[in-house]
C-alpha atoms as a PDB file:
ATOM      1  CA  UNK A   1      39.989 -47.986  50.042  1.00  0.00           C
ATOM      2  CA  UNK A   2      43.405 -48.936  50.585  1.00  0.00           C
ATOM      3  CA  UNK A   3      46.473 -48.225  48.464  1.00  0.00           C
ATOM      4  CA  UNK A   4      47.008 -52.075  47.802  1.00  0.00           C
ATOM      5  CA  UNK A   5      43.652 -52.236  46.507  1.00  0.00           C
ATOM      6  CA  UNK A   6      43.541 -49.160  44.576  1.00  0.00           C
ATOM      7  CA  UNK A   7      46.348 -50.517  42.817  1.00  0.00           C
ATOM      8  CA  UNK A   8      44.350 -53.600  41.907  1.00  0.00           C
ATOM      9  CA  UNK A   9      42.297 -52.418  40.440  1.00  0.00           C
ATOM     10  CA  UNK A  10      44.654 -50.029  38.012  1.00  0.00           C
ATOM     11  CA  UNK A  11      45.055 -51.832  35.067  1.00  0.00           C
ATOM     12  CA  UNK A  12      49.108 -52.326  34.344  1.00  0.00           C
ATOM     13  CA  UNK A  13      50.715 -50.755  31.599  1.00  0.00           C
ATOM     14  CA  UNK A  14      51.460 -53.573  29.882  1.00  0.00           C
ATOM     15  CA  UNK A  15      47.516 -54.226  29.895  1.00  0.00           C
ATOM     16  CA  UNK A  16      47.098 -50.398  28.903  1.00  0.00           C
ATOM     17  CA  UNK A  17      48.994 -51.240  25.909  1.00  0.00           C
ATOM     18  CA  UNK A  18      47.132 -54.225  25.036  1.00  0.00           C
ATOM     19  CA  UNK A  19      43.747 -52.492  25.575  1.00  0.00           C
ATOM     20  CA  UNK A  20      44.692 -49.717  23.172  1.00  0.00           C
ATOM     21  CA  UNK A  21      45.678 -52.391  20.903  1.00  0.00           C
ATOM     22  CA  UNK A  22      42.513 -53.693  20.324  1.00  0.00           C
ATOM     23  CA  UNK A  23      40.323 -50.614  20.443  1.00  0.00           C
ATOM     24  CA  UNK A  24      42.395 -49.318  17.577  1.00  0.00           C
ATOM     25  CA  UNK A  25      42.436 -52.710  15.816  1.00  0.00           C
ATOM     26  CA  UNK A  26      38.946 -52.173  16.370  1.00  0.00           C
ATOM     27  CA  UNK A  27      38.468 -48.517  15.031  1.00  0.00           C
ATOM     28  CA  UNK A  28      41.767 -47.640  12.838  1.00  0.00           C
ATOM     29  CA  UNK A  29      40.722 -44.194  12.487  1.00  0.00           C
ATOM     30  CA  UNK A  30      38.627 -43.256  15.019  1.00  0.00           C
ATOM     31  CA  UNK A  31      37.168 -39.333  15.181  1.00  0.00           C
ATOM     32  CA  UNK A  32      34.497 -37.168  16.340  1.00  0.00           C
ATOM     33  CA  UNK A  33      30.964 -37.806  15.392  1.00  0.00           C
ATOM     34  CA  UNK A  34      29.904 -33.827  15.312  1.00  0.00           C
ATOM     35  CA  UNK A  35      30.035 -32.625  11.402  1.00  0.00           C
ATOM     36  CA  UNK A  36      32.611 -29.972  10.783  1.00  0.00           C
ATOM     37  CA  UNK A  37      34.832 -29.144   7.847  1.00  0.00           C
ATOM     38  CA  UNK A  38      37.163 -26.267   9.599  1.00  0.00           C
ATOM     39  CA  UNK A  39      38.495 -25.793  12.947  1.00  0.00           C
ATOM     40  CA  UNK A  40      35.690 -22.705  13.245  1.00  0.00           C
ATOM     41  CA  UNK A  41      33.050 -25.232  13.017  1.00  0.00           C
ATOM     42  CA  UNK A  42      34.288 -27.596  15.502  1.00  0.00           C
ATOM     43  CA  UNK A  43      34.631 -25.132  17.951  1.00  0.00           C
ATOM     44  CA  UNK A  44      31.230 -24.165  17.474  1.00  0.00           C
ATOM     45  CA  UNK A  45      29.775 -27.846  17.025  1.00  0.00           C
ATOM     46  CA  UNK A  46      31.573 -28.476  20.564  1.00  0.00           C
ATOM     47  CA  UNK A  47      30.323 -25.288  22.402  1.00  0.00           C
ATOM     48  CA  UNK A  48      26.948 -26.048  21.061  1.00  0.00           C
ATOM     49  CA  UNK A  49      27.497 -30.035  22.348  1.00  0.00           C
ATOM     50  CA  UNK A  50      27.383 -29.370  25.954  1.00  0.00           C
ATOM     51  CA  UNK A  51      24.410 -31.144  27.602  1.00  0.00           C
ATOM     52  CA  UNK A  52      23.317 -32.081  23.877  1.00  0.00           C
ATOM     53  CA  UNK A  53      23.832 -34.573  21.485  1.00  0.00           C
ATOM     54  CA  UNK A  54      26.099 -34.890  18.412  1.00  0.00           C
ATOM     55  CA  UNK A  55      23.302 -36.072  16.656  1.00  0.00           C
ATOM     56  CA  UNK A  56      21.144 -32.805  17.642  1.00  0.00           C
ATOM     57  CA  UNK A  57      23.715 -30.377  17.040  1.00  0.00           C
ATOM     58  CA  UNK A  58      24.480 -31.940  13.889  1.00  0.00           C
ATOM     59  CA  UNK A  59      20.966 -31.186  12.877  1.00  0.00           C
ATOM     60  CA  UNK A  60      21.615 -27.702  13.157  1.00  0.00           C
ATOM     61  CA  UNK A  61      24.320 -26.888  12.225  1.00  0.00           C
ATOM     62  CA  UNK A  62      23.479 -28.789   9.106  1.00  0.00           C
ATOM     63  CA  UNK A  63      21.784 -25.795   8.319  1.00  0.00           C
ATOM     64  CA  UNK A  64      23.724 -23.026  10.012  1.00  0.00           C
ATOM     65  CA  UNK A  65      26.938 -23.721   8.549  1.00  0.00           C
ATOM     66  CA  UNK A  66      26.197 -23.485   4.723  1.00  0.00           C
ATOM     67  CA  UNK A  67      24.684 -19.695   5.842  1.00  0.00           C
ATOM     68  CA  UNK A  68      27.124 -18.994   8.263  1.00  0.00           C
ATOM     69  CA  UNK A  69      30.369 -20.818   9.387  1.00  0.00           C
ATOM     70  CA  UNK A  70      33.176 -18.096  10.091  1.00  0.00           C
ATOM     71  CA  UNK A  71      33.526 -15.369  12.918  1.00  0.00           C
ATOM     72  CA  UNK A  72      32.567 -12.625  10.438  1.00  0.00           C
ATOM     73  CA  UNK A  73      29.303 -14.475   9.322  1.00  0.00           C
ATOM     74  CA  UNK A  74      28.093 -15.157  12.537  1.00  0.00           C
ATOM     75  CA  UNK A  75      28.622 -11.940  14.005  1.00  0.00           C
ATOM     76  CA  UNK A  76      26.687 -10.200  10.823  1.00  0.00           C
ATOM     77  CA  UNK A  77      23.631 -12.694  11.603  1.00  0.00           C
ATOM     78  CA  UNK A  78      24.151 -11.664  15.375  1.00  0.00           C
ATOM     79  CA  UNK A  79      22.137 -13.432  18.413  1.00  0.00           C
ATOM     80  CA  UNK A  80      18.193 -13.076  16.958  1.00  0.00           C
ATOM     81  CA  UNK A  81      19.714 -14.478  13.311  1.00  0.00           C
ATOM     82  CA  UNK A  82      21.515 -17.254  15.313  1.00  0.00           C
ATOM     83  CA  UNK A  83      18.676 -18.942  17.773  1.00  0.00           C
ATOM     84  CA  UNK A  84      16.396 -20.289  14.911  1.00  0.00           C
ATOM     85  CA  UNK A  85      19.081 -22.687  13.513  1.00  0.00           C
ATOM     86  CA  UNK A  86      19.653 -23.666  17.334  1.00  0.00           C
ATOM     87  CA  UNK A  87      16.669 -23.777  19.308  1.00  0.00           C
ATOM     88  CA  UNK A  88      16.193 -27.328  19.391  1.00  0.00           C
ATOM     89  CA  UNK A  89      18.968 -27.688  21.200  1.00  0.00           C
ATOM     90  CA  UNK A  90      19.033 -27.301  25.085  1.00  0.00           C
ATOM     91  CA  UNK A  91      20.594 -23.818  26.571  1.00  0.00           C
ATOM     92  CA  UNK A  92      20.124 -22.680  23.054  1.00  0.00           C
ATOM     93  CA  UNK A  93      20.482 -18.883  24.875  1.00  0.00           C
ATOM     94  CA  UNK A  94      22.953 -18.987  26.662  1.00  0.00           C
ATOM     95  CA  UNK A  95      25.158 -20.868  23.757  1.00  0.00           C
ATOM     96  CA  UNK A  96      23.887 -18.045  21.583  1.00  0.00           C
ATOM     97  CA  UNK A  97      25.208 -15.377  23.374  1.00  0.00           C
ATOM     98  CA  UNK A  98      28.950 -17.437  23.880  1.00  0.00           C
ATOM     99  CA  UNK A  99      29.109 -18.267  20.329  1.00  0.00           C
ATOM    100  CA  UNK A 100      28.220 -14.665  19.072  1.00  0.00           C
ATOM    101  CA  UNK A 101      30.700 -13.199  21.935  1.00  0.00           C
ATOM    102  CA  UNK A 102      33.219 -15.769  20.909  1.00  0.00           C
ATOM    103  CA  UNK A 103      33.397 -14.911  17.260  1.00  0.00           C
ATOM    104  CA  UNK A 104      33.427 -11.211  18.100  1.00  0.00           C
ATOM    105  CA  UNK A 105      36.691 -12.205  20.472  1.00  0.00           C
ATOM    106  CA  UNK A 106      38.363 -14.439  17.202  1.00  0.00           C
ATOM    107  CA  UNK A 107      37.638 -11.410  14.960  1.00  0.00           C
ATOM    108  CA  UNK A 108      39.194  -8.452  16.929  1.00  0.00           C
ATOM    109  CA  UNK A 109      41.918 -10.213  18.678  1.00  0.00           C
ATOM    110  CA  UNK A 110      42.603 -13.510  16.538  1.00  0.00           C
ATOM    111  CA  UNK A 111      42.432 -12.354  12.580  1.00  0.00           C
ATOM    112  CA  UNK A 112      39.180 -14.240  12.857  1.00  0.00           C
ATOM    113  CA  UNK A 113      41.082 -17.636  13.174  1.00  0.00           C
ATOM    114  CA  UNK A 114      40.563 -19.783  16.119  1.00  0.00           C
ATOM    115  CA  UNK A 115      43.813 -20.002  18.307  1.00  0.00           C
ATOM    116  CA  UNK A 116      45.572 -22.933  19.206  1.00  0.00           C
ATOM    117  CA  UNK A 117      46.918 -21.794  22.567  1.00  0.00           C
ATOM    118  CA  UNK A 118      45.000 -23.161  25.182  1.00  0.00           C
ATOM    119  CA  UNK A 119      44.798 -20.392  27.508  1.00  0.00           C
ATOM    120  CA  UNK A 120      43.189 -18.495  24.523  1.00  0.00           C
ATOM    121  CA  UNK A 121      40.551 -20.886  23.792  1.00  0.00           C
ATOM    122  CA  UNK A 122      39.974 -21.109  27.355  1.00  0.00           C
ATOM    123  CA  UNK A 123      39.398 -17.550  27.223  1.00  0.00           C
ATOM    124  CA  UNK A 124      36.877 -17.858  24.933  1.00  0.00           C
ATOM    125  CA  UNK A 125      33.007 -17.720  26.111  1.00  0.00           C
ATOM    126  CA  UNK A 126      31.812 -21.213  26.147  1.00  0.00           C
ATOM    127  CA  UNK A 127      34.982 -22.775  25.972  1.00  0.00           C
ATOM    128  CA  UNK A 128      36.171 -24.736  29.103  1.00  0.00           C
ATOM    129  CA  UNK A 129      38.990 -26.866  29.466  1.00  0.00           C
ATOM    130  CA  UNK A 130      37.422 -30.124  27.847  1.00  0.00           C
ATOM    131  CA  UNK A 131      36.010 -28.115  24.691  1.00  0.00           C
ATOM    132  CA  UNK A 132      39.977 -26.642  24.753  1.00  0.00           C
ATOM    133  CA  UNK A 133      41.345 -30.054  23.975  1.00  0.00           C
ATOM    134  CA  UNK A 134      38.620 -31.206  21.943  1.00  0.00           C
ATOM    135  CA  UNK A 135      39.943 -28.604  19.072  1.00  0.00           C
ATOM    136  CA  UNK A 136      43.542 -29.102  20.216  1.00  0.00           C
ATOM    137  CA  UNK A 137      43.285 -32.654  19.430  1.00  0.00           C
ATOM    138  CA  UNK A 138      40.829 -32.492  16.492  1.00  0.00           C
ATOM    139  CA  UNK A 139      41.523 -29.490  14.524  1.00  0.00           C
ATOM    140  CA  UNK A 140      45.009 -29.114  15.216  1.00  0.00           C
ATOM    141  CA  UNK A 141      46.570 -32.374  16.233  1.00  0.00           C
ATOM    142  CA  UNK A 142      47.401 -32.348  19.743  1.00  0.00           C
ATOM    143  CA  UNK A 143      47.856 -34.851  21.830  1.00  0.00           C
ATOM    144  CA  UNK A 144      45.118 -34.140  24.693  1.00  0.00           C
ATOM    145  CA  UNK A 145      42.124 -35.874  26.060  1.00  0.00           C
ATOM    146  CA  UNK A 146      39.431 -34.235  26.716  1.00  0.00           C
ATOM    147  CA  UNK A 147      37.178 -36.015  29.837  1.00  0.00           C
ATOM    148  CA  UNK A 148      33.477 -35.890  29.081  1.00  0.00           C
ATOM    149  CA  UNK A 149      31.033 -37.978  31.193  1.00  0.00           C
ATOM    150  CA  UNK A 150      31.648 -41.284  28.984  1.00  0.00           C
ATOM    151  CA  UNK A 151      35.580 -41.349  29.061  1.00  0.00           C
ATOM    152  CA  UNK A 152      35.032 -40.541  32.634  1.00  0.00           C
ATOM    153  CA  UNK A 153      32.526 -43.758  33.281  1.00  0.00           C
ATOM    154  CA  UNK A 154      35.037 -46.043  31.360  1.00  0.00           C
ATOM    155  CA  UNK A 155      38.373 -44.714  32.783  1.00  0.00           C
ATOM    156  CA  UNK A 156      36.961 -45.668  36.177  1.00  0.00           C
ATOM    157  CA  UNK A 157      34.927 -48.658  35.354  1.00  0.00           C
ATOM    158  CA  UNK A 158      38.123 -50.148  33.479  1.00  0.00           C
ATOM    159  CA  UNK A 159      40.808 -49.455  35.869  1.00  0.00           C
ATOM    160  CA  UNK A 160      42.622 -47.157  33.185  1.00  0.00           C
ATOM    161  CA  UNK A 161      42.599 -44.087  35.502  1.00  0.00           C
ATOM    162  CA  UNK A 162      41.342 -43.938  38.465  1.00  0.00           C
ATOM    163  CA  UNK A 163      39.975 -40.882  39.234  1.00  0.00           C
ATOM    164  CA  UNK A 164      37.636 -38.550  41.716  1.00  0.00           C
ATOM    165  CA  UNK A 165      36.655 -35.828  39.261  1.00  0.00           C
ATOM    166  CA  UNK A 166      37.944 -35.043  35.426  1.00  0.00           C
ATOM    167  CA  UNK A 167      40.745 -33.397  35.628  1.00  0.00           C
ATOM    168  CA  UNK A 168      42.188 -36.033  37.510  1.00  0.00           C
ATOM    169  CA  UNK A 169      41.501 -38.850  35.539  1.00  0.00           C
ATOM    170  CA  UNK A 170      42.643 -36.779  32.459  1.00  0.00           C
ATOM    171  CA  UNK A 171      46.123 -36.080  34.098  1.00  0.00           C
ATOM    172  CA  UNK A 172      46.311 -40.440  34.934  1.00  0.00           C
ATOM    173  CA  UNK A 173      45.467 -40.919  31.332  1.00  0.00           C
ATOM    174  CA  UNK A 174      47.985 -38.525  29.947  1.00  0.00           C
ATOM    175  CA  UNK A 175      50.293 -40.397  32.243  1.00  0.00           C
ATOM    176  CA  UNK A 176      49.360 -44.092  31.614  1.00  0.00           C
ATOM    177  CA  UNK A 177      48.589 -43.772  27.809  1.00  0.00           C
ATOM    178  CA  UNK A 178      50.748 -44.658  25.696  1.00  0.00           C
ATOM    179  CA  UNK A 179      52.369 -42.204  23.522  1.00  0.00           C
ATOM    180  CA  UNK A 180      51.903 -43.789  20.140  1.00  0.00           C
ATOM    181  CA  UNK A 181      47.831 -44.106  21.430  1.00  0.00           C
ATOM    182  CA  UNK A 182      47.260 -40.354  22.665  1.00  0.00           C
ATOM    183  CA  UNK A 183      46.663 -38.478  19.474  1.00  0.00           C
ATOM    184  CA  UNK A 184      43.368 -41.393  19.013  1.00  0.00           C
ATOM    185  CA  UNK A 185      42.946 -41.593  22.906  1.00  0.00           C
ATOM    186  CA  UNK A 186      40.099 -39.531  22.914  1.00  0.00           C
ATOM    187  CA  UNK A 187      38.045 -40.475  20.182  1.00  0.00           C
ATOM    188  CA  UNK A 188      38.005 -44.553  20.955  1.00  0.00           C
ATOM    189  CA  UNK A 189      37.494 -43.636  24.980  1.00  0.00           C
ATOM    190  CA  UNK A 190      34.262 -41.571  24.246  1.00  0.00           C
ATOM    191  CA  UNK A 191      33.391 -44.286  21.683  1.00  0.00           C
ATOM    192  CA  UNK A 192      33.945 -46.836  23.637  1.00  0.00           C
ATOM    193  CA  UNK A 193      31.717 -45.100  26.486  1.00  0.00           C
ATOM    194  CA  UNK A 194      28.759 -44.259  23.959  1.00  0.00           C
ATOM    195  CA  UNK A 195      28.402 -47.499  22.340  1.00  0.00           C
ATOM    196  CA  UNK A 196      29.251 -50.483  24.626  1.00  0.00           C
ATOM    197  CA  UNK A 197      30.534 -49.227  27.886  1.00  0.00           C
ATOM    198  CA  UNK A 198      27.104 -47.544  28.665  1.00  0.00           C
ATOM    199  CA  UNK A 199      25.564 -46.015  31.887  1.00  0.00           C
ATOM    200  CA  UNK A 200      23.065 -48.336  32.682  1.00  0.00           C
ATOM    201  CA  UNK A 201      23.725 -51.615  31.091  1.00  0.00           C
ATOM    202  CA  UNK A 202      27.670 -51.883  29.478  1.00  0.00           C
ATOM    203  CA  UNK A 203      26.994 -54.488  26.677  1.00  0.00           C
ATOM    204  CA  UNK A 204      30.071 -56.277  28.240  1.00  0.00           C
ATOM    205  CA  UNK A 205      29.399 -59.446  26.456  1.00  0.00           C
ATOM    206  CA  UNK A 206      30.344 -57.318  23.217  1.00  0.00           C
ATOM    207  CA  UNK A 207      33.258 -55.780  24.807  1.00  0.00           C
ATOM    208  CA  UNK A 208      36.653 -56.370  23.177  1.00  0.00           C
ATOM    209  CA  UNK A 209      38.729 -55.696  26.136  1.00  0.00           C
ATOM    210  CA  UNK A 210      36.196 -57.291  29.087  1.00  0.00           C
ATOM    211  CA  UNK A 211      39.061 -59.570  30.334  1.00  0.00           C
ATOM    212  CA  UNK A 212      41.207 -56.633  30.951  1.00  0.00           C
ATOM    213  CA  UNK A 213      38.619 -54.191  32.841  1.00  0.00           C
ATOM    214  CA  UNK A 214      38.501 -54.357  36.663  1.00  0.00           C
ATOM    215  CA  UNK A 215      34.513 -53.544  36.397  1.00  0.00           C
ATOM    216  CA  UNK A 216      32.813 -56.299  38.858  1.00  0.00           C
ATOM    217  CA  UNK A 217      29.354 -55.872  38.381  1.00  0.00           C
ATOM    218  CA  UNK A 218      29.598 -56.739  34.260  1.00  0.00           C
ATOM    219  CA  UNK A 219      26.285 -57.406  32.081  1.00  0.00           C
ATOM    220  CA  UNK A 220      26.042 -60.889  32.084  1.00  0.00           C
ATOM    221  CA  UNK A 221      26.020 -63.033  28.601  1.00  0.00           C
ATOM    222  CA  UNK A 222      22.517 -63.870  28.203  1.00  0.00           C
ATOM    223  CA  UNK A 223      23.408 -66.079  25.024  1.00  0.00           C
ATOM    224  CA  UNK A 224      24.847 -68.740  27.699  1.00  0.00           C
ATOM    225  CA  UNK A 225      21.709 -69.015  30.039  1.00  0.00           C
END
């Protein structure tokens, strides 16, 4: 592809703005679907997430968290306490073992509180650099975006930021994002992906910003045939 045509088919800031506009016209308020009610439990509703769904791991931890939701807890119902209230969700082992390891890190080098330094979340078992700014941004206010598979499909599909793999389509979008749009960035992106801009068939008739997005092959409007 040529630079002239890559730029094509980057949307222009102007149209950035205006498609931020009307996502949070949309969605005021947008925020995660996974159930938490402390930073602790999002960080172990998003390490549990991978490769799951926030409807699953809602199911569990629906019923971990009232027996268990801090560092200390966890630890005292250790790994064999811990894989009945997750073992309907996939890799339930090997998130086991990270959560239990991770709340045994937060306890002797944290006070038990989960950091909001990057490199030590990142440190953390289970925690790579998406889960990192999911709590950043969630639990602590930061201004990140973390790139999952959906804000991926509709960075690219839109023209928003063009990207390869997902750290570099997260460093276009901190770049072509508008500041005043970044803290909710996140949340209507992955929205956005899970709801209407979908895998298989985008419901771009329903799309609120289908003029502005540089995908060619759109659903067609089955309403007009």
């Amino acid at each position: 592809m040529t630079i002239a045509a890559k730029r094509s088919r980057s949307l222009k800031s102007d149209e950035v703005r205006e498609l931020f506009s009307r996502l949070a016209e949309l969605n005021p308020h947008p925020t995660t679907e996974l159930a938490y009610s402390t930073p602790f439990e999002l960080l172990v509703a998003v390490i549990l997430s991978a490769q799951a769904t926030d409807v699953g791991v809602n199911k569990a931890t629906r019923k971990l968290f009232p027996v268990a939701n801090t560092p200390a807890a966890l630890l005292t119902l250790g790994e064999e306490g811990l894989k009945p209230y997750i073992a309907t969700i996939g890799l339930f082992n090997a998130k086991t073992k990270n959560v239990i390891a991770t709340c045994r890190i937060l306890v002797e080098q944290h006070g038990g509180e989960v950091p909001r330094d990057r490199a030590a979340l990142e440190a953390l078992p289970g925690v790579g650099r998406k889960t990192a700014n999911v709590v950043m941004n969630t639990a602590f206010g930061e201004p990140t975006i973390a790139v999952d598979t959906h804000i991926f499909r509709v960075a690219n599909r839109t023209g928003l930021a063009l990207g390869k793999d997902v750290r570099a389509v997260e460093n276009k979008l901190m770049k072509v994002v508008p500041d005043d749009y970044k803290q909710d960035a996140h949340h209507w992106l992955i929205l956005h992906g899970r709801y209407v801009c979908k895998a298989r068939k985008p419901d771009c008739p329903q799309c609120v910003i289908r003029d502005l997005c540089r995908f060619k092959d759109k659903t067609p409007d089955e309403s007009n045939r």
